[in-house]
N, C-alpha and C. Protein backbone atom coordinates (compact mmCIF):
# COMPACT_ATOMS: atom_id res chain seq x y z
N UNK A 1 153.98 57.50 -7.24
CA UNK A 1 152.81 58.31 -7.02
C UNK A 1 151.56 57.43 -7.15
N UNK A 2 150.74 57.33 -5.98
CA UNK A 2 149.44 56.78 -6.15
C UNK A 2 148.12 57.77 -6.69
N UNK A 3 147.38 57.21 -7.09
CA UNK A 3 146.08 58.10 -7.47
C UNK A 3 145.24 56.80 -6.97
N UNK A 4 143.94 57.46 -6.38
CA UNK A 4 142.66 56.77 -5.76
C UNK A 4 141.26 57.33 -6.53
N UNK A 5 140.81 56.63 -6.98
CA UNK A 5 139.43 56.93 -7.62
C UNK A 5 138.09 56.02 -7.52
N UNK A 6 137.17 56.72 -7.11
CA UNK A 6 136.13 55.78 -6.84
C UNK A 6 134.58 55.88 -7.83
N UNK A 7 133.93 55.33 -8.12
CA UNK A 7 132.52 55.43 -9.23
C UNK A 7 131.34 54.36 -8.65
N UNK A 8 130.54 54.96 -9.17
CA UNK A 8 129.13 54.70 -8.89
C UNK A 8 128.24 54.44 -9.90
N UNK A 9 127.47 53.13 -9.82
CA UNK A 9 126.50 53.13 -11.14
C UNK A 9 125.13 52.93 -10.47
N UNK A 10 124.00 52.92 -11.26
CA UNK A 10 122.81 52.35 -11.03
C UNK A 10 122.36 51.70 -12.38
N UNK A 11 121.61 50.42 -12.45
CA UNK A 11 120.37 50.21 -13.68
C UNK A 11 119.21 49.55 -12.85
N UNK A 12 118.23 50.19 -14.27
CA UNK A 12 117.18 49.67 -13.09
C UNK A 12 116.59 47.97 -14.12
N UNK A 13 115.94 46.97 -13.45
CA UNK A 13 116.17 46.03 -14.00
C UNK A 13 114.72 45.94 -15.41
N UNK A 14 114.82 45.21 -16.32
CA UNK A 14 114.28 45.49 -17.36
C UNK A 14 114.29 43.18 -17.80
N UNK A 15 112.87 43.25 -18.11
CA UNK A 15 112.87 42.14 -18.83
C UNK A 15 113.37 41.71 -20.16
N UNK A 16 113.78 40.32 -20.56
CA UNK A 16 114.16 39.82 -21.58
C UNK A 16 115.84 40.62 -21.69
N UNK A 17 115.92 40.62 -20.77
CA UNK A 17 117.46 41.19 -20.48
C UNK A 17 118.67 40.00 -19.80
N UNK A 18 120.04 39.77 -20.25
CA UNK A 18 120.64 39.29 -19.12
C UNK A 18 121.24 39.64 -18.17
N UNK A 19 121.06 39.41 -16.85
CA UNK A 19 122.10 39.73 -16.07
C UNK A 19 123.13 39.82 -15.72
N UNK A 20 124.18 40.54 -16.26
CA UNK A 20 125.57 40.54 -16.42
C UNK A 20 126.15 41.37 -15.33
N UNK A 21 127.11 40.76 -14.34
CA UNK A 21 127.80 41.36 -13.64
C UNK A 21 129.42 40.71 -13.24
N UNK A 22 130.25 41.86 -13.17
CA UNK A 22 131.79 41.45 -13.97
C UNK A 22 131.60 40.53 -14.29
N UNK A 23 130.87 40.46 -15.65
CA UNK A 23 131.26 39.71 -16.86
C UNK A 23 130.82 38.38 -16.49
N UNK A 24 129.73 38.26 -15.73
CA UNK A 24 129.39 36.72 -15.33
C UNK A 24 127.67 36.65 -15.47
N UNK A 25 127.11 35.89 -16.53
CA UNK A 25 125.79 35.59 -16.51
C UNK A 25 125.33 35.21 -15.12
N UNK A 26 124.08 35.92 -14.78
CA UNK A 26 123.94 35.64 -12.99
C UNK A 26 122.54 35.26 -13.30
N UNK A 27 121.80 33.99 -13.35
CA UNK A 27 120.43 33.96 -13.54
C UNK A 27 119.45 34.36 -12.52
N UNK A 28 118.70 34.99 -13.82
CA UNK A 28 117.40 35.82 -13.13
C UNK A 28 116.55 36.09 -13.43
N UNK A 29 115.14 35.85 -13.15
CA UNK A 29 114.34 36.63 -14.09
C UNK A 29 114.42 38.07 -15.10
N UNK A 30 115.26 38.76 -14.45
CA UNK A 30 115.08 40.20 -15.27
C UNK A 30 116.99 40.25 -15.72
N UNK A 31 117.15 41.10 -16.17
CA UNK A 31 118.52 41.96 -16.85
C UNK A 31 118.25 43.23 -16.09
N UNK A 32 119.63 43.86 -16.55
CA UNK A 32 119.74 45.46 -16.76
C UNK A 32 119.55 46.04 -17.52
N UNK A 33 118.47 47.15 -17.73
CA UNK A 33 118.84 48.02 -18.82
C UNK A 33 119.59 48.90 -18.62
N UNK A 34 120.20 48.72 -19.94
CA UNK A 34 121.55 49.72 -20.77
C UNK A 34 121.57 49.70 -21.96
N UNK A 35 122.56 50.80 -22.45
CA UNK A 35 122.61 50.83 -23.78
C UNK A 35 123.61 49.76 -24.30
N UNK A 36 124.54 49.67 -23.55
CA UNK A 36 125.73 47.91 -23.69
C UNK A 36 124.94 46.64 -22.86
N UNK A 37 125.71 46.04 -21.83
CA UNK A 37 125.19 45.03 -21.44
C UNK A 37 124.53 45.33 -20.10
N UNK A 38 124.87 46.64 -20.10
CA UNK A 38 124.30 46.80 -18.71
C UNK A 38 124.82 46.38 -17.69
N UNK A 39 126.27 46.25 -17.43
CA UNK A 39 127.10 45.41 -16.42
C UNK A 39 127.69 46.48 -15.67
N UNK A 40 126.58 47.13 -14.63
CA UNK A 40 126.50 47.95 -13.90
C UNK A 40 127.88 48.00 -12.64
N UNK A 41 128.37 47.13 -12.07
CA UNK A 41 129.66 46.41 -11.36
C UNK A 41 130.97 47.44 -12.48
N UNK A 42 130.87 46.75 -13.58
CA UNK A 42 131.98 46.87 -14.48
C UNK A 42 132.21 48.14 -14.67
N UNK A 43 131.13 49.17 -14.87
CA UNK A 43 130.47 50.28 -15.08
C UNK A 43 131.36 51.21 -14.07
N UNK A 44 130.79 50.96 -12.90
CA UNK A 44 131.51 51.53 -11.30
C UNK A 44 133.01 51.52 -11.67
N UNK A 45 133.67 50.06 -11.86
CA UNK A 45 134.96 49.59 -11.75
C UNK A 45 135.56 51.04 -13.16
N UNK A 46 134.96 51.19 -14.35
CA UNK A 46 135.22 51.88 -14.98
C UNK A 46 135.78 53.44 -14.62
N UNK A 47 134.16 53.82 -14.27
CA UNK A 47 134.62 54.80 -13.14
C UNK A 47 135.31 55.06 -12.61
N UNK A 48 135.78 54.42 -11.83
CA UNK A 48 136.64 54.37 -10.40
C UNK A 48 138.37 54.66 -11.31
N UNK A 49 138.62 53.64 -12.30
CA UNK A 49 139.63 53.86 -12.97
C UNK A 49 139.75 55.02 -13.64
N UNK A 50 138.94 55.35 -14.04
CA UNK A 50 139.23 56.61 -14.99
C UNK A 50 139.10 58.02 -14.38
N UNK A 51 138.34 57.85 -12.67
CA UNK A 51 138.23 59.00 -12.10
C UNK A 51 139.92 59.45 -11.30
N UNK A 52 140.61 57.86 -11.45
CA UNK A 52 142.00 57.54 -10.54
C UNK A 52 142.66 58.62 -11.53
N UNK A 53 142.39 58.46 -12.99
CA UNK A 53 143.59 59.63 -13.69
C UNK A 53 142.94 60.74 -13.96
N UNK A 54 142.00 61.11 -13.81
CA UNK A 54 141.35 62.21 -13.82
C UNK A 54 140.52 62.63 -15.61
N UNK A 55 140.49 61.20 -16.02
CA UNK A 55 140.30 61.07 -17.35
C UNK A 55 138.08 61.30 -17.54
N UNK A 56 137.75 61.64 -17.25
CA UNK A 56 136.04 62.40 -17.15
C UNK A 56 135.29 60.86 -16.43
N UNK A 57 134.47 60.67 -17.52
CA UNK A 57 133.34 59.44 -16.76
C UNK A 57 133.24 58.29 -17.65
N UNK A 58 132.48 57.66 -17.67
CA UNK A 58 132.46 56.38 -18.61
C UNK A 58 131.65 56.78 -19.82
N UNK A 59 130.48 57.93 -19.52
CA UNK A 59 129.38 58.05 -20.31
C UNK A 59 130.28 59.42 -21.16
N UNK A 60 131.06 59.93 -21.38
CA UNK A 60 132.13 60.34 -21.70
C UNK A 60 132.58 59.89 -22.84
N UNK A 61 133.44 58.49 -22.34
CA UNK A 61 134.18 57.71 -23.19
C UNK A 61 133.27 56.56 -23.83
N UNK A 62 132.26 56.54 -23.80
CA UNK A 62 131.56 55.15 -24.26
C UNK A 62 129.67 55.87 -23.75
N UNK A 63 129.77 56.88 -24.85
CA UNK A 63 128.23 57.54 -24.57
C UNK A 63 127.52 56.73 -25.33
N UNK A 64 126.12 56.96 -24.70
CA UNK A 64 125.04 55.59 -24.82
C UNK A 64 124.15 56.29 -26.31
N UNK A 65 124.63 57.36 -26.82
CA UNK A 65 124.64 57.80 -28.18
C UNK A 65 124.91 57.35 -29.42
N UNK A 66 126.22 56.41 -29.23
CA UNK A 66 127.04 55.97 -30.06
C UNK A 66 126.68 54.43 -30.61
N UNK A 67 126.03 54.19 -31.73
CA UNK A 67 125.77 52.97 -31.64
C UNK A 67 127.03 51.61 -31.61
N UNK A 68 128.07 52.08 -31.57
CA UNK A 68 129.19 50.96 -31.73
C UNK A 68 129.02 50.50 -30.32
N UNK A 69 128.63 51.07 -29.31
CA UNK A 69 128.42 50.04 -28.05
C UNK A 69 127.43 50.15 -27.48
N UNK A 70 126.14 49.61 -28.62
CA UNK A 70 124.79 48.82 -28.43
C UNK A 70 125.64 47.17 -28.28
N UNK A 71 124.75 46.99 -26.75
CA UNK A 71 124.69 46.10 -26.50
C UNK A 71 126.43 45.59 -26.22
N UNK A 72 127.02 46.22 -26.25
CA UNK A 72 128.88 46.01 -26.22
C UNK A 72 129.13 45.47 -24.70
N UNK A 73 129.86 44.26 -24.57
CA UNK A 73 130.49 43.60 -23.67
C UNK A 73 130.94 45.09 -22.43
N UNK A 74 130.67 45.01 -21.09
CA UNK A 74 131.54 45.95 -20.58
C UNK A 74 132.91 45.47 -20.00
N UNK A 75 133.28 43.97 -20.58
CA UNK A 75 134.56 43.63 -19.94
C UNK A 75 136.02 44.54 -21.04
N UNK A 76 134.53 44.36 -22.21
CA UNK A 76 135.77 45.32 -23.54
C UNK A 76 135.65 46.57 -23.01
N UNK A 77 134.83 47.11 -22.61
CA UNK A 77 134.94 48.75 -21.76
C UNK A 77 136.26 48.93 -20.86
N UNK A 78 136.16 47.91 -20.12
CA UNK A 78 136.82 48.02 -19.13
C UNK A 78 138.48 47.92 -19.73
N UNK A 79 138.57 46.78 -20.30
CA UNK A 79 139.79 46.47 -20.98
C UNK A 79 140.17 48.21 -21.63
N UNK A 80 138.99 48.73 -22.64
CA UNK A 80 139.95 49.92 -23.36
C UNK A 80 140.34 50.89 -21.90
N UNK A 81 138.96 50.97 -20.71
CA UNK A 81 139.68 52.07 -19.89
C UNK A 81 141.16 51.81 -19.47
N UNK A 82 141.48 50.53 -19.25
CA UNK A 82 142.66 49.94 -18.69
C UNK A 82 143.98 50.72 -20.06
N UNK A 83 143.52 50.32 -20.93
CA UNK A 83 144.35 51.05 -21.79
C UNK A 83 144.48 52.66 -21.77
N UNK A 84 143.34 53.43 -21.25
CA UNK A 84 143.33 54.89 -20.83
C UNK A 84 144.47 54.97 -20.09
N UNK A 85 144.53 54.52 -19.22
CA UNK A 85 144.92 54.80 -18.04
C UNK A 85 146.51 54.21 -18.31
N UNK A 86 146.94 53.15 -18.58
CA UNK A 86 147.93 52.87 -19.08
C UNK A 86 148.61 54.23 -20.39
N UNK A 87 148.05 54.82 -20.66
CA UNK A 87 148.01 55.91 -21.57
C UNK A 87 148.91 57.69 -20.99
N UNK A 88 148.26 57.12 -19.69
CA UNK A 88 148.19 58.07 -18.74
C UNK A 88 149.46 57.62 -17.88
N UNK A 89 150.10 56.89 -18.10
CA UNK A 89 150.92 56.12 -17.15
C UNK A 89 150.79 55.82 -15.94
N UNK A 90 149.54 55.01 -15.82
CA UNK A 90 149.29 54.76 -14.57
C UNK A 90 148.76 53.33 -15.05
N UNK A 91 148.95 51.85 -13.65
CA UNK A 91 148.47 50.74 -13.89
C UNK A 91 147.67 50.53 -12.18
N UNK A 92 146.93 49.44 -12.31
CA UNK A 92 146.16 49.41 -11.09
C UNK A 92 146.88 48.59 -10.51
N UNK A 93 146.47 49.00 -8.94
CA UNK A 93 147.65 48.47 -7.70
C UNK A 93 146.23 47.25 -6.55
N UNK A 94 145.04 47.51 -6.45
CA UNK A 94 144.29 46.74 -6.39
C UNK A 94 142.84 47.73 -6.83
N UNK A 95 141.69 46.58 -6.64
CA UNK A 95 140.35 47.24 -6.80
C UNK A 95 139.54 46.91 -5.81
N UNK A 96 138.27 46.96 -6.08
CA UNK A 96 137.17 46.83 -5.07
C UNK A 96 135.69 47.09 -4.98
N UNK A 97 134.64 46.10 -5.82
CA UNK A 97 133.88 46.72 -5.84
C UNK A 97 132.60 45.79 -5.06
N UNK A 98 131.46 46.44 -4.87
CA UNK A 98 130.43 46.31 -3.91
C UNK A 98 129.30 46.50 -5.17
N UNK A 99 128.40 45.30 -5.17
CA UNK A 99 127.27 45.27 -5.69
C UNK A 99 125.84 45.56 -4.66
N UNK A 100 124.87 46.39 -5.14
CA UNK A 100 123.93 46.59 -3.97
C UNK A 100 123.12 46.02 -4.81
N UNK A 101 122.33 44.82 -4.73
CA UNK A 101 120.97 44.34 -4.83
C UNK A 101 120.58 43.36 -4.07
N UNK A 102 119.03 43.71 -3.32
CA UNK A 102 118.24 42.42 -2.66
C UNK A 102 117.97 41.15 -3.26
N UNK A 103 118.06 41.38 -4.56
CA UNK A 103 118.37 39.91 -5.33
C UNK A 103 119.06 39.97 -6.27
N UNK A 104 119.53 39.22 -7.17
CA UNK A 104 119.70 37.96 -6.61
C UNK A 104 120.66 37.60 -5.67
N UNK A 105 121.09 36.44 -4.94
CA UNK A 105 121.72 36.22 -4.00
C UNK A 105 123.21 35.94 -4.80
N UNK A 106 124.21 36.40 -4.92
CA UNK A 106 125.67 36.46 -6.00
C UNK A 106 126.82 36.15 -5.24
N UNK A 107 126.62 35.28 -3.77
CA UNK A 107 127.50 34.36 -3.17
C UNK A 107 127.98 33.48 -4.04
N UNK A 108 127.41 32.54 -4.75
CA UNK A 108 128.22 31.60 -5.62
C UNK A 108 128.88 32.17 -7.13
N UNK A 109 128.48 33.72 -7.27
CA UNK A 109 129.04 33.91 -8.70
C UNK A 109 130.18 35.19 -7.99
N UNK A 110 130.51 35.15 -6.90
CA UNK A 110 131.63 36.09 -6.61
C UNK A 110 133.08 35.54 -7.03
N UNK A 111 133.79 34.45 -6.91
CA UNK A 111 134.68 33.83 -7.40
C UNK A 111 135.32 33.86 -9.11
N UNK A 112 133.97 33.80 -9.70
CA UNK A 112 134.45 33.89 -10.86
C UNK A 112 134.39 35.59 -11.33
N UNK A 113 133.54 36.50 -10.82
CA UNK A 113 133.49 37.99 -10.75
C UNK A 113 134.91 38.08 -10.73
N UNK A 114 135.63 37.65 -9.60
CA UNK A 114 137.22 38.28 -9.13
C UNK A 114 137.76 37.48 -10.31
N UNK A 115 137.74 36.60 -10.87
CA UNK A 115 138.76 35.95 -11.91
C UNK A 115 138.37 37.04 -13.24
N UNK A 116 137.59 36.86 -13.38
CA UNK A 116 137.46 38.03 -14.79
C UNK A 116 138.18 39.30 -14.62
N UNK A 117 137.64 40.23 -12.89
CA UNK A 117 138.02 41.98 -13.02
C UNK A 117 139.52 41.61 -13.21
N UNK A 118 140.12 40.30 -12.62
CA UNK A 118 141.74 40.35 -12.63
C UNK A 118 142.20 39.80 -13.61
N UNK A 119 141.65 39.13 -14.47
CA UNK A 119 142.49 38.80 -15.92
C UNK A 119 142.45 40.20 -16.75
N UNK A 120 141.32 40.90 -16.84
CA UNK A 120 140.78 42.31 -17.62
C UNK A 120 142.12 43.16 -16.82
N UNK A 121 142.43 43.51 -15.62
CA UNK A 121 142.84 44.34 -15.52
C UNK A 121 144.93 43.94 -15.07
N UNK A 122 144.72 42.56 -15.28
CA UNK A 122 146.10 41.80 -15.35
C UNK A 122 146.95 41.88 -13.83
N UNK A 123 145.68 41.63 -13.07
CA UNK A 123 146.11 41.94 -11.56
C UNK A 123 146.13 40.22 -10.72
N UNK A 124 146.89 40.39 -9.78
CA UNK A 124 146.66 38.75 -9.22
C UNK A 124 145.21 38.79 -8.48
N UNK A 125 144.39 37.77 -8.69
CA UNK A 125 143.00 37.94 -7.62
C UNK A 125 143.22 38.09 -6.36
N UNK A 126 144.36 38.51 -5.38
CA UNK A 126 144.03 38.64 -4.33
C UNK A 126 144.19 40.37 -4.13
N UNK A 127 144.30 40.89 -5.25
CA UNK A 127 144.60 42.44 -5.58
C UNK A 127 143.06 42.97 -6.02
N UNK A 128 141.91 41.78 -6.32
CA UNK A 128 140.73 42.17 -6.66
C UNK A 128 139.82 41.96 -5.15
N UNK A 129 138.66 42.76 -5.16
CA UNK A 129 138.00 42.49 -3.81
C UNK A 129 136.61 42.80 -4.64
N UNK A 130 135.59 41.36 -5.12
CA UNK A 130 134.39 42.18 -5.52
C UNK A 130 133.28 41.49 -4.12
N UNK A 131 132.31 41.87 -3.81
CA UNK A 131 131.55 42.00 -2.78
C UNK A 131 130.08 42.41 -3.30
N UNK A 132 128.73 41.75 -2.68
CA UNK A 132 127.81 42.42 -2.47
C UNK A 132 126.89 42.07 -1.27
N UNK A 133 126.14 42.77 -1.15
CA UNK A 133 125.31 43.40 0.03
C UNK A 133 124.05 44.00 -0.58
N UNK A 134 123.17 43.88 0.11
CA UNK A 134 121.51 44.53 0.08
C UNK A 134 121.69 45.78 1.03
N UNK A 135 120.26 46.20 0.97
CA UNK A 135 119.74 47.27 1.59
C UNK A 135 118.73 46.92 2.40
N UNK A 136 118.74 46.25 2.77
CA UNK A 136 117.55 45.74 3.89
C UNK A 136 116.04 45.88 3.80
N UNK A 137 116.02 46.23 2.10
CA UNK A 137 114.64 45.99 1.36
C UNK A 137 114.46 47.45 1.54
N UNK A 138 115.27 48.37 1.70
CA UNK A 138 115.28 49.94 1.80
C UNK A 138 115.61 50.10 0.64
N UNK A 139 114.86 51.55 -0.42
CA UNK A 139 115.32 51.82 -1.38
C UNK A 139 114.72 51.20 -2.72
N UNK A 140 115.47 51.80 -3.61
CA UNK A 140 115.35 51.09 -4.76
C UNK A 140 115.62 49.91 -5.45
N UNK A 141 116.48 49.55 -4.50
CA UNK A 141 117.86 48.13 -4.83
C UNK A 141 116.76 46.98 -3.92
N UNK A 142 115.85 47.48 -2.50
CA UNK A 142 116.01 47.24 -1.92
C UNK A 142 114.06 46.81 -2.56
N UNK A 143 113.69 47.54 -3.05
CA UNK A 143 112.61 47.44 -3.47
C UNK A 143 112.15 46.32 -4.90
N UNK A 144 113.64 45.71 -5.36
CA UNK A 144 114.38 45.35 -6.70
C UNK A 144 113.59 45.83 -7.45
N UNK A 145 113.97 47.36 -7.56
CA UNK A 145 113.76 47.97 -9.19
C UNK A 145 115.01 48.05 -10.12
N UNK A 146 115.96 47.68 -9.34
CA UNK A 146 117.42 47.56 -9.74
C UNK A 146 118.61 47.35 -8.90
N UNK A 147 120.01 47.50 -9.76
CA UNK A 147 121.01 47.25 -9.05
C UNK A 147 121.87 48.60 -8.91
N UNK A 148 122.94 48.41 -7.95
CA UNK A 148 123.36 49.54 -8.01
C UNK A 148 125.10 48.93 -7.65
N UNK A 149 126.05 50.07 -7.81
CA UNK A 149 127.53 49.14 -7.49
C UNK A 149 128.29 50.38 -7.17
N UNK A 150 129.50 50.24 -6.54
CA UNK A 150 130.20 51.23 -6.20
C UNK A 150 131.97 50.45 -6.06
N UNK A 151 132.64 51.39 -6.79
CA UNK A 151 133.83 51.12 -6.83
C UNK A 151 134.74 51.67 -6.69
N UNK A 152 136.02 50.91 -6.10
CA UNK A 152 137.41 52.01 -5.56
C UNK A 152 138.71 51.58 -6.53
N UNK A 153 139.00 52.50 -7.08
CA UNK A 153 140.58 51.62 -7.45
C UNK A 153 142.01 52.69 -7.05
N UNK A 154 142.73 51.79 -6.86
CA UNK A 154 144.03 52.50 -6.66
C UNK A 154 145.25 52.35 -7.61
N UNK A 155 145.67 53.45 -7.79
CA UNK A 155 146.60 53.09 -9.19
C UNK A 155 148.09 53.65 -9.07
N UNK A 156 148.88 53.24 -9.58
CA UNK A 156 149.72 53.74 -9.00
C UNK A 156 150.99 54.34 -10.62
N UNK A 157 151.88 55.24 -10.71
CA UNK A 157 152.50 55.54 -11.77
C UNK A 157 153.53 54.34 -11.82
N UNK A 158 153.41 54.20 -13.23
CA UNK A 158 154.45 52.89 -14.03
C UNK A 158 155.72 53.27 -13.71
């Protein structure tokens, strides 16, 4: 049995912040704000997994209420959803996610993006697909007041 689930994040960008996306310092003038690291990518990818078992949202399982994940890694997010879902008896079969921002340019930090989502989620990298794209200076992403990401995963029962 497969299950398909997909998620959506936004942050908008905030100074003296870093830019973290799957889990890769991306230099830039600004960060994300969040209540963790703000690793808006990871965020989606979360989503997407936990919407695959029908397990609620991220802000759910890791509400921005809770001070144990101020400022918290979202590769450890991701890792416990992986354990949700493994919970649930389900493991991921591939992923896929799409970063939307006009800057920065994240051609040279896509490589190591896919090595992280696939060690975190114990998948071979050609089972990971991360990607980004602008908005053609349309929007908010497009205006860089922030980033935005969208993610698919497919999972399938153990």
């Amino acid at each position: 049995m497969y299950r398909l689930g997909n998620g959506f994040d936004v942050h908008r960008f905030a100074p003296e912040r870093d830019l973290v996306l799957c889990g890769v310092k991306v230099p830039h003038t600004l960060g994300l704000l969040g209540h963790s690291d703000a690793d808006v990518a990871l965020h989606a990818l979360c989503d997407a997994i936990l919407g695959a078992c029908a397990l609620r949202d991220i802000g759910y399982h890791f509400p921005d209420t809770d001070p144990r994940f101020k400022g918290a890694d979202s590769r450890l997010l991701l890792r416990h959803t992986l354990r949700l879902a493994d919970e649930r008896g389900y493991r991921p079969v591939n992923v896929d996610v799409t970063i939307i921002a006009q800057a920065p340019r994240l051609l040279a930090f896509i490589p190591q993006m896919i090595e992280n989502v696939a060690a975190d989620l114990g998948l071979p990298a050609d089972c990971v697909s991360v990607k980004a794209t602008t908005t053609e200076r349309l929007g908010f992403t497009g205006r860089g007041e922030g980033i935005a990401a969208q993610a698919t995963a497919l999972l399938c029962r153990k």
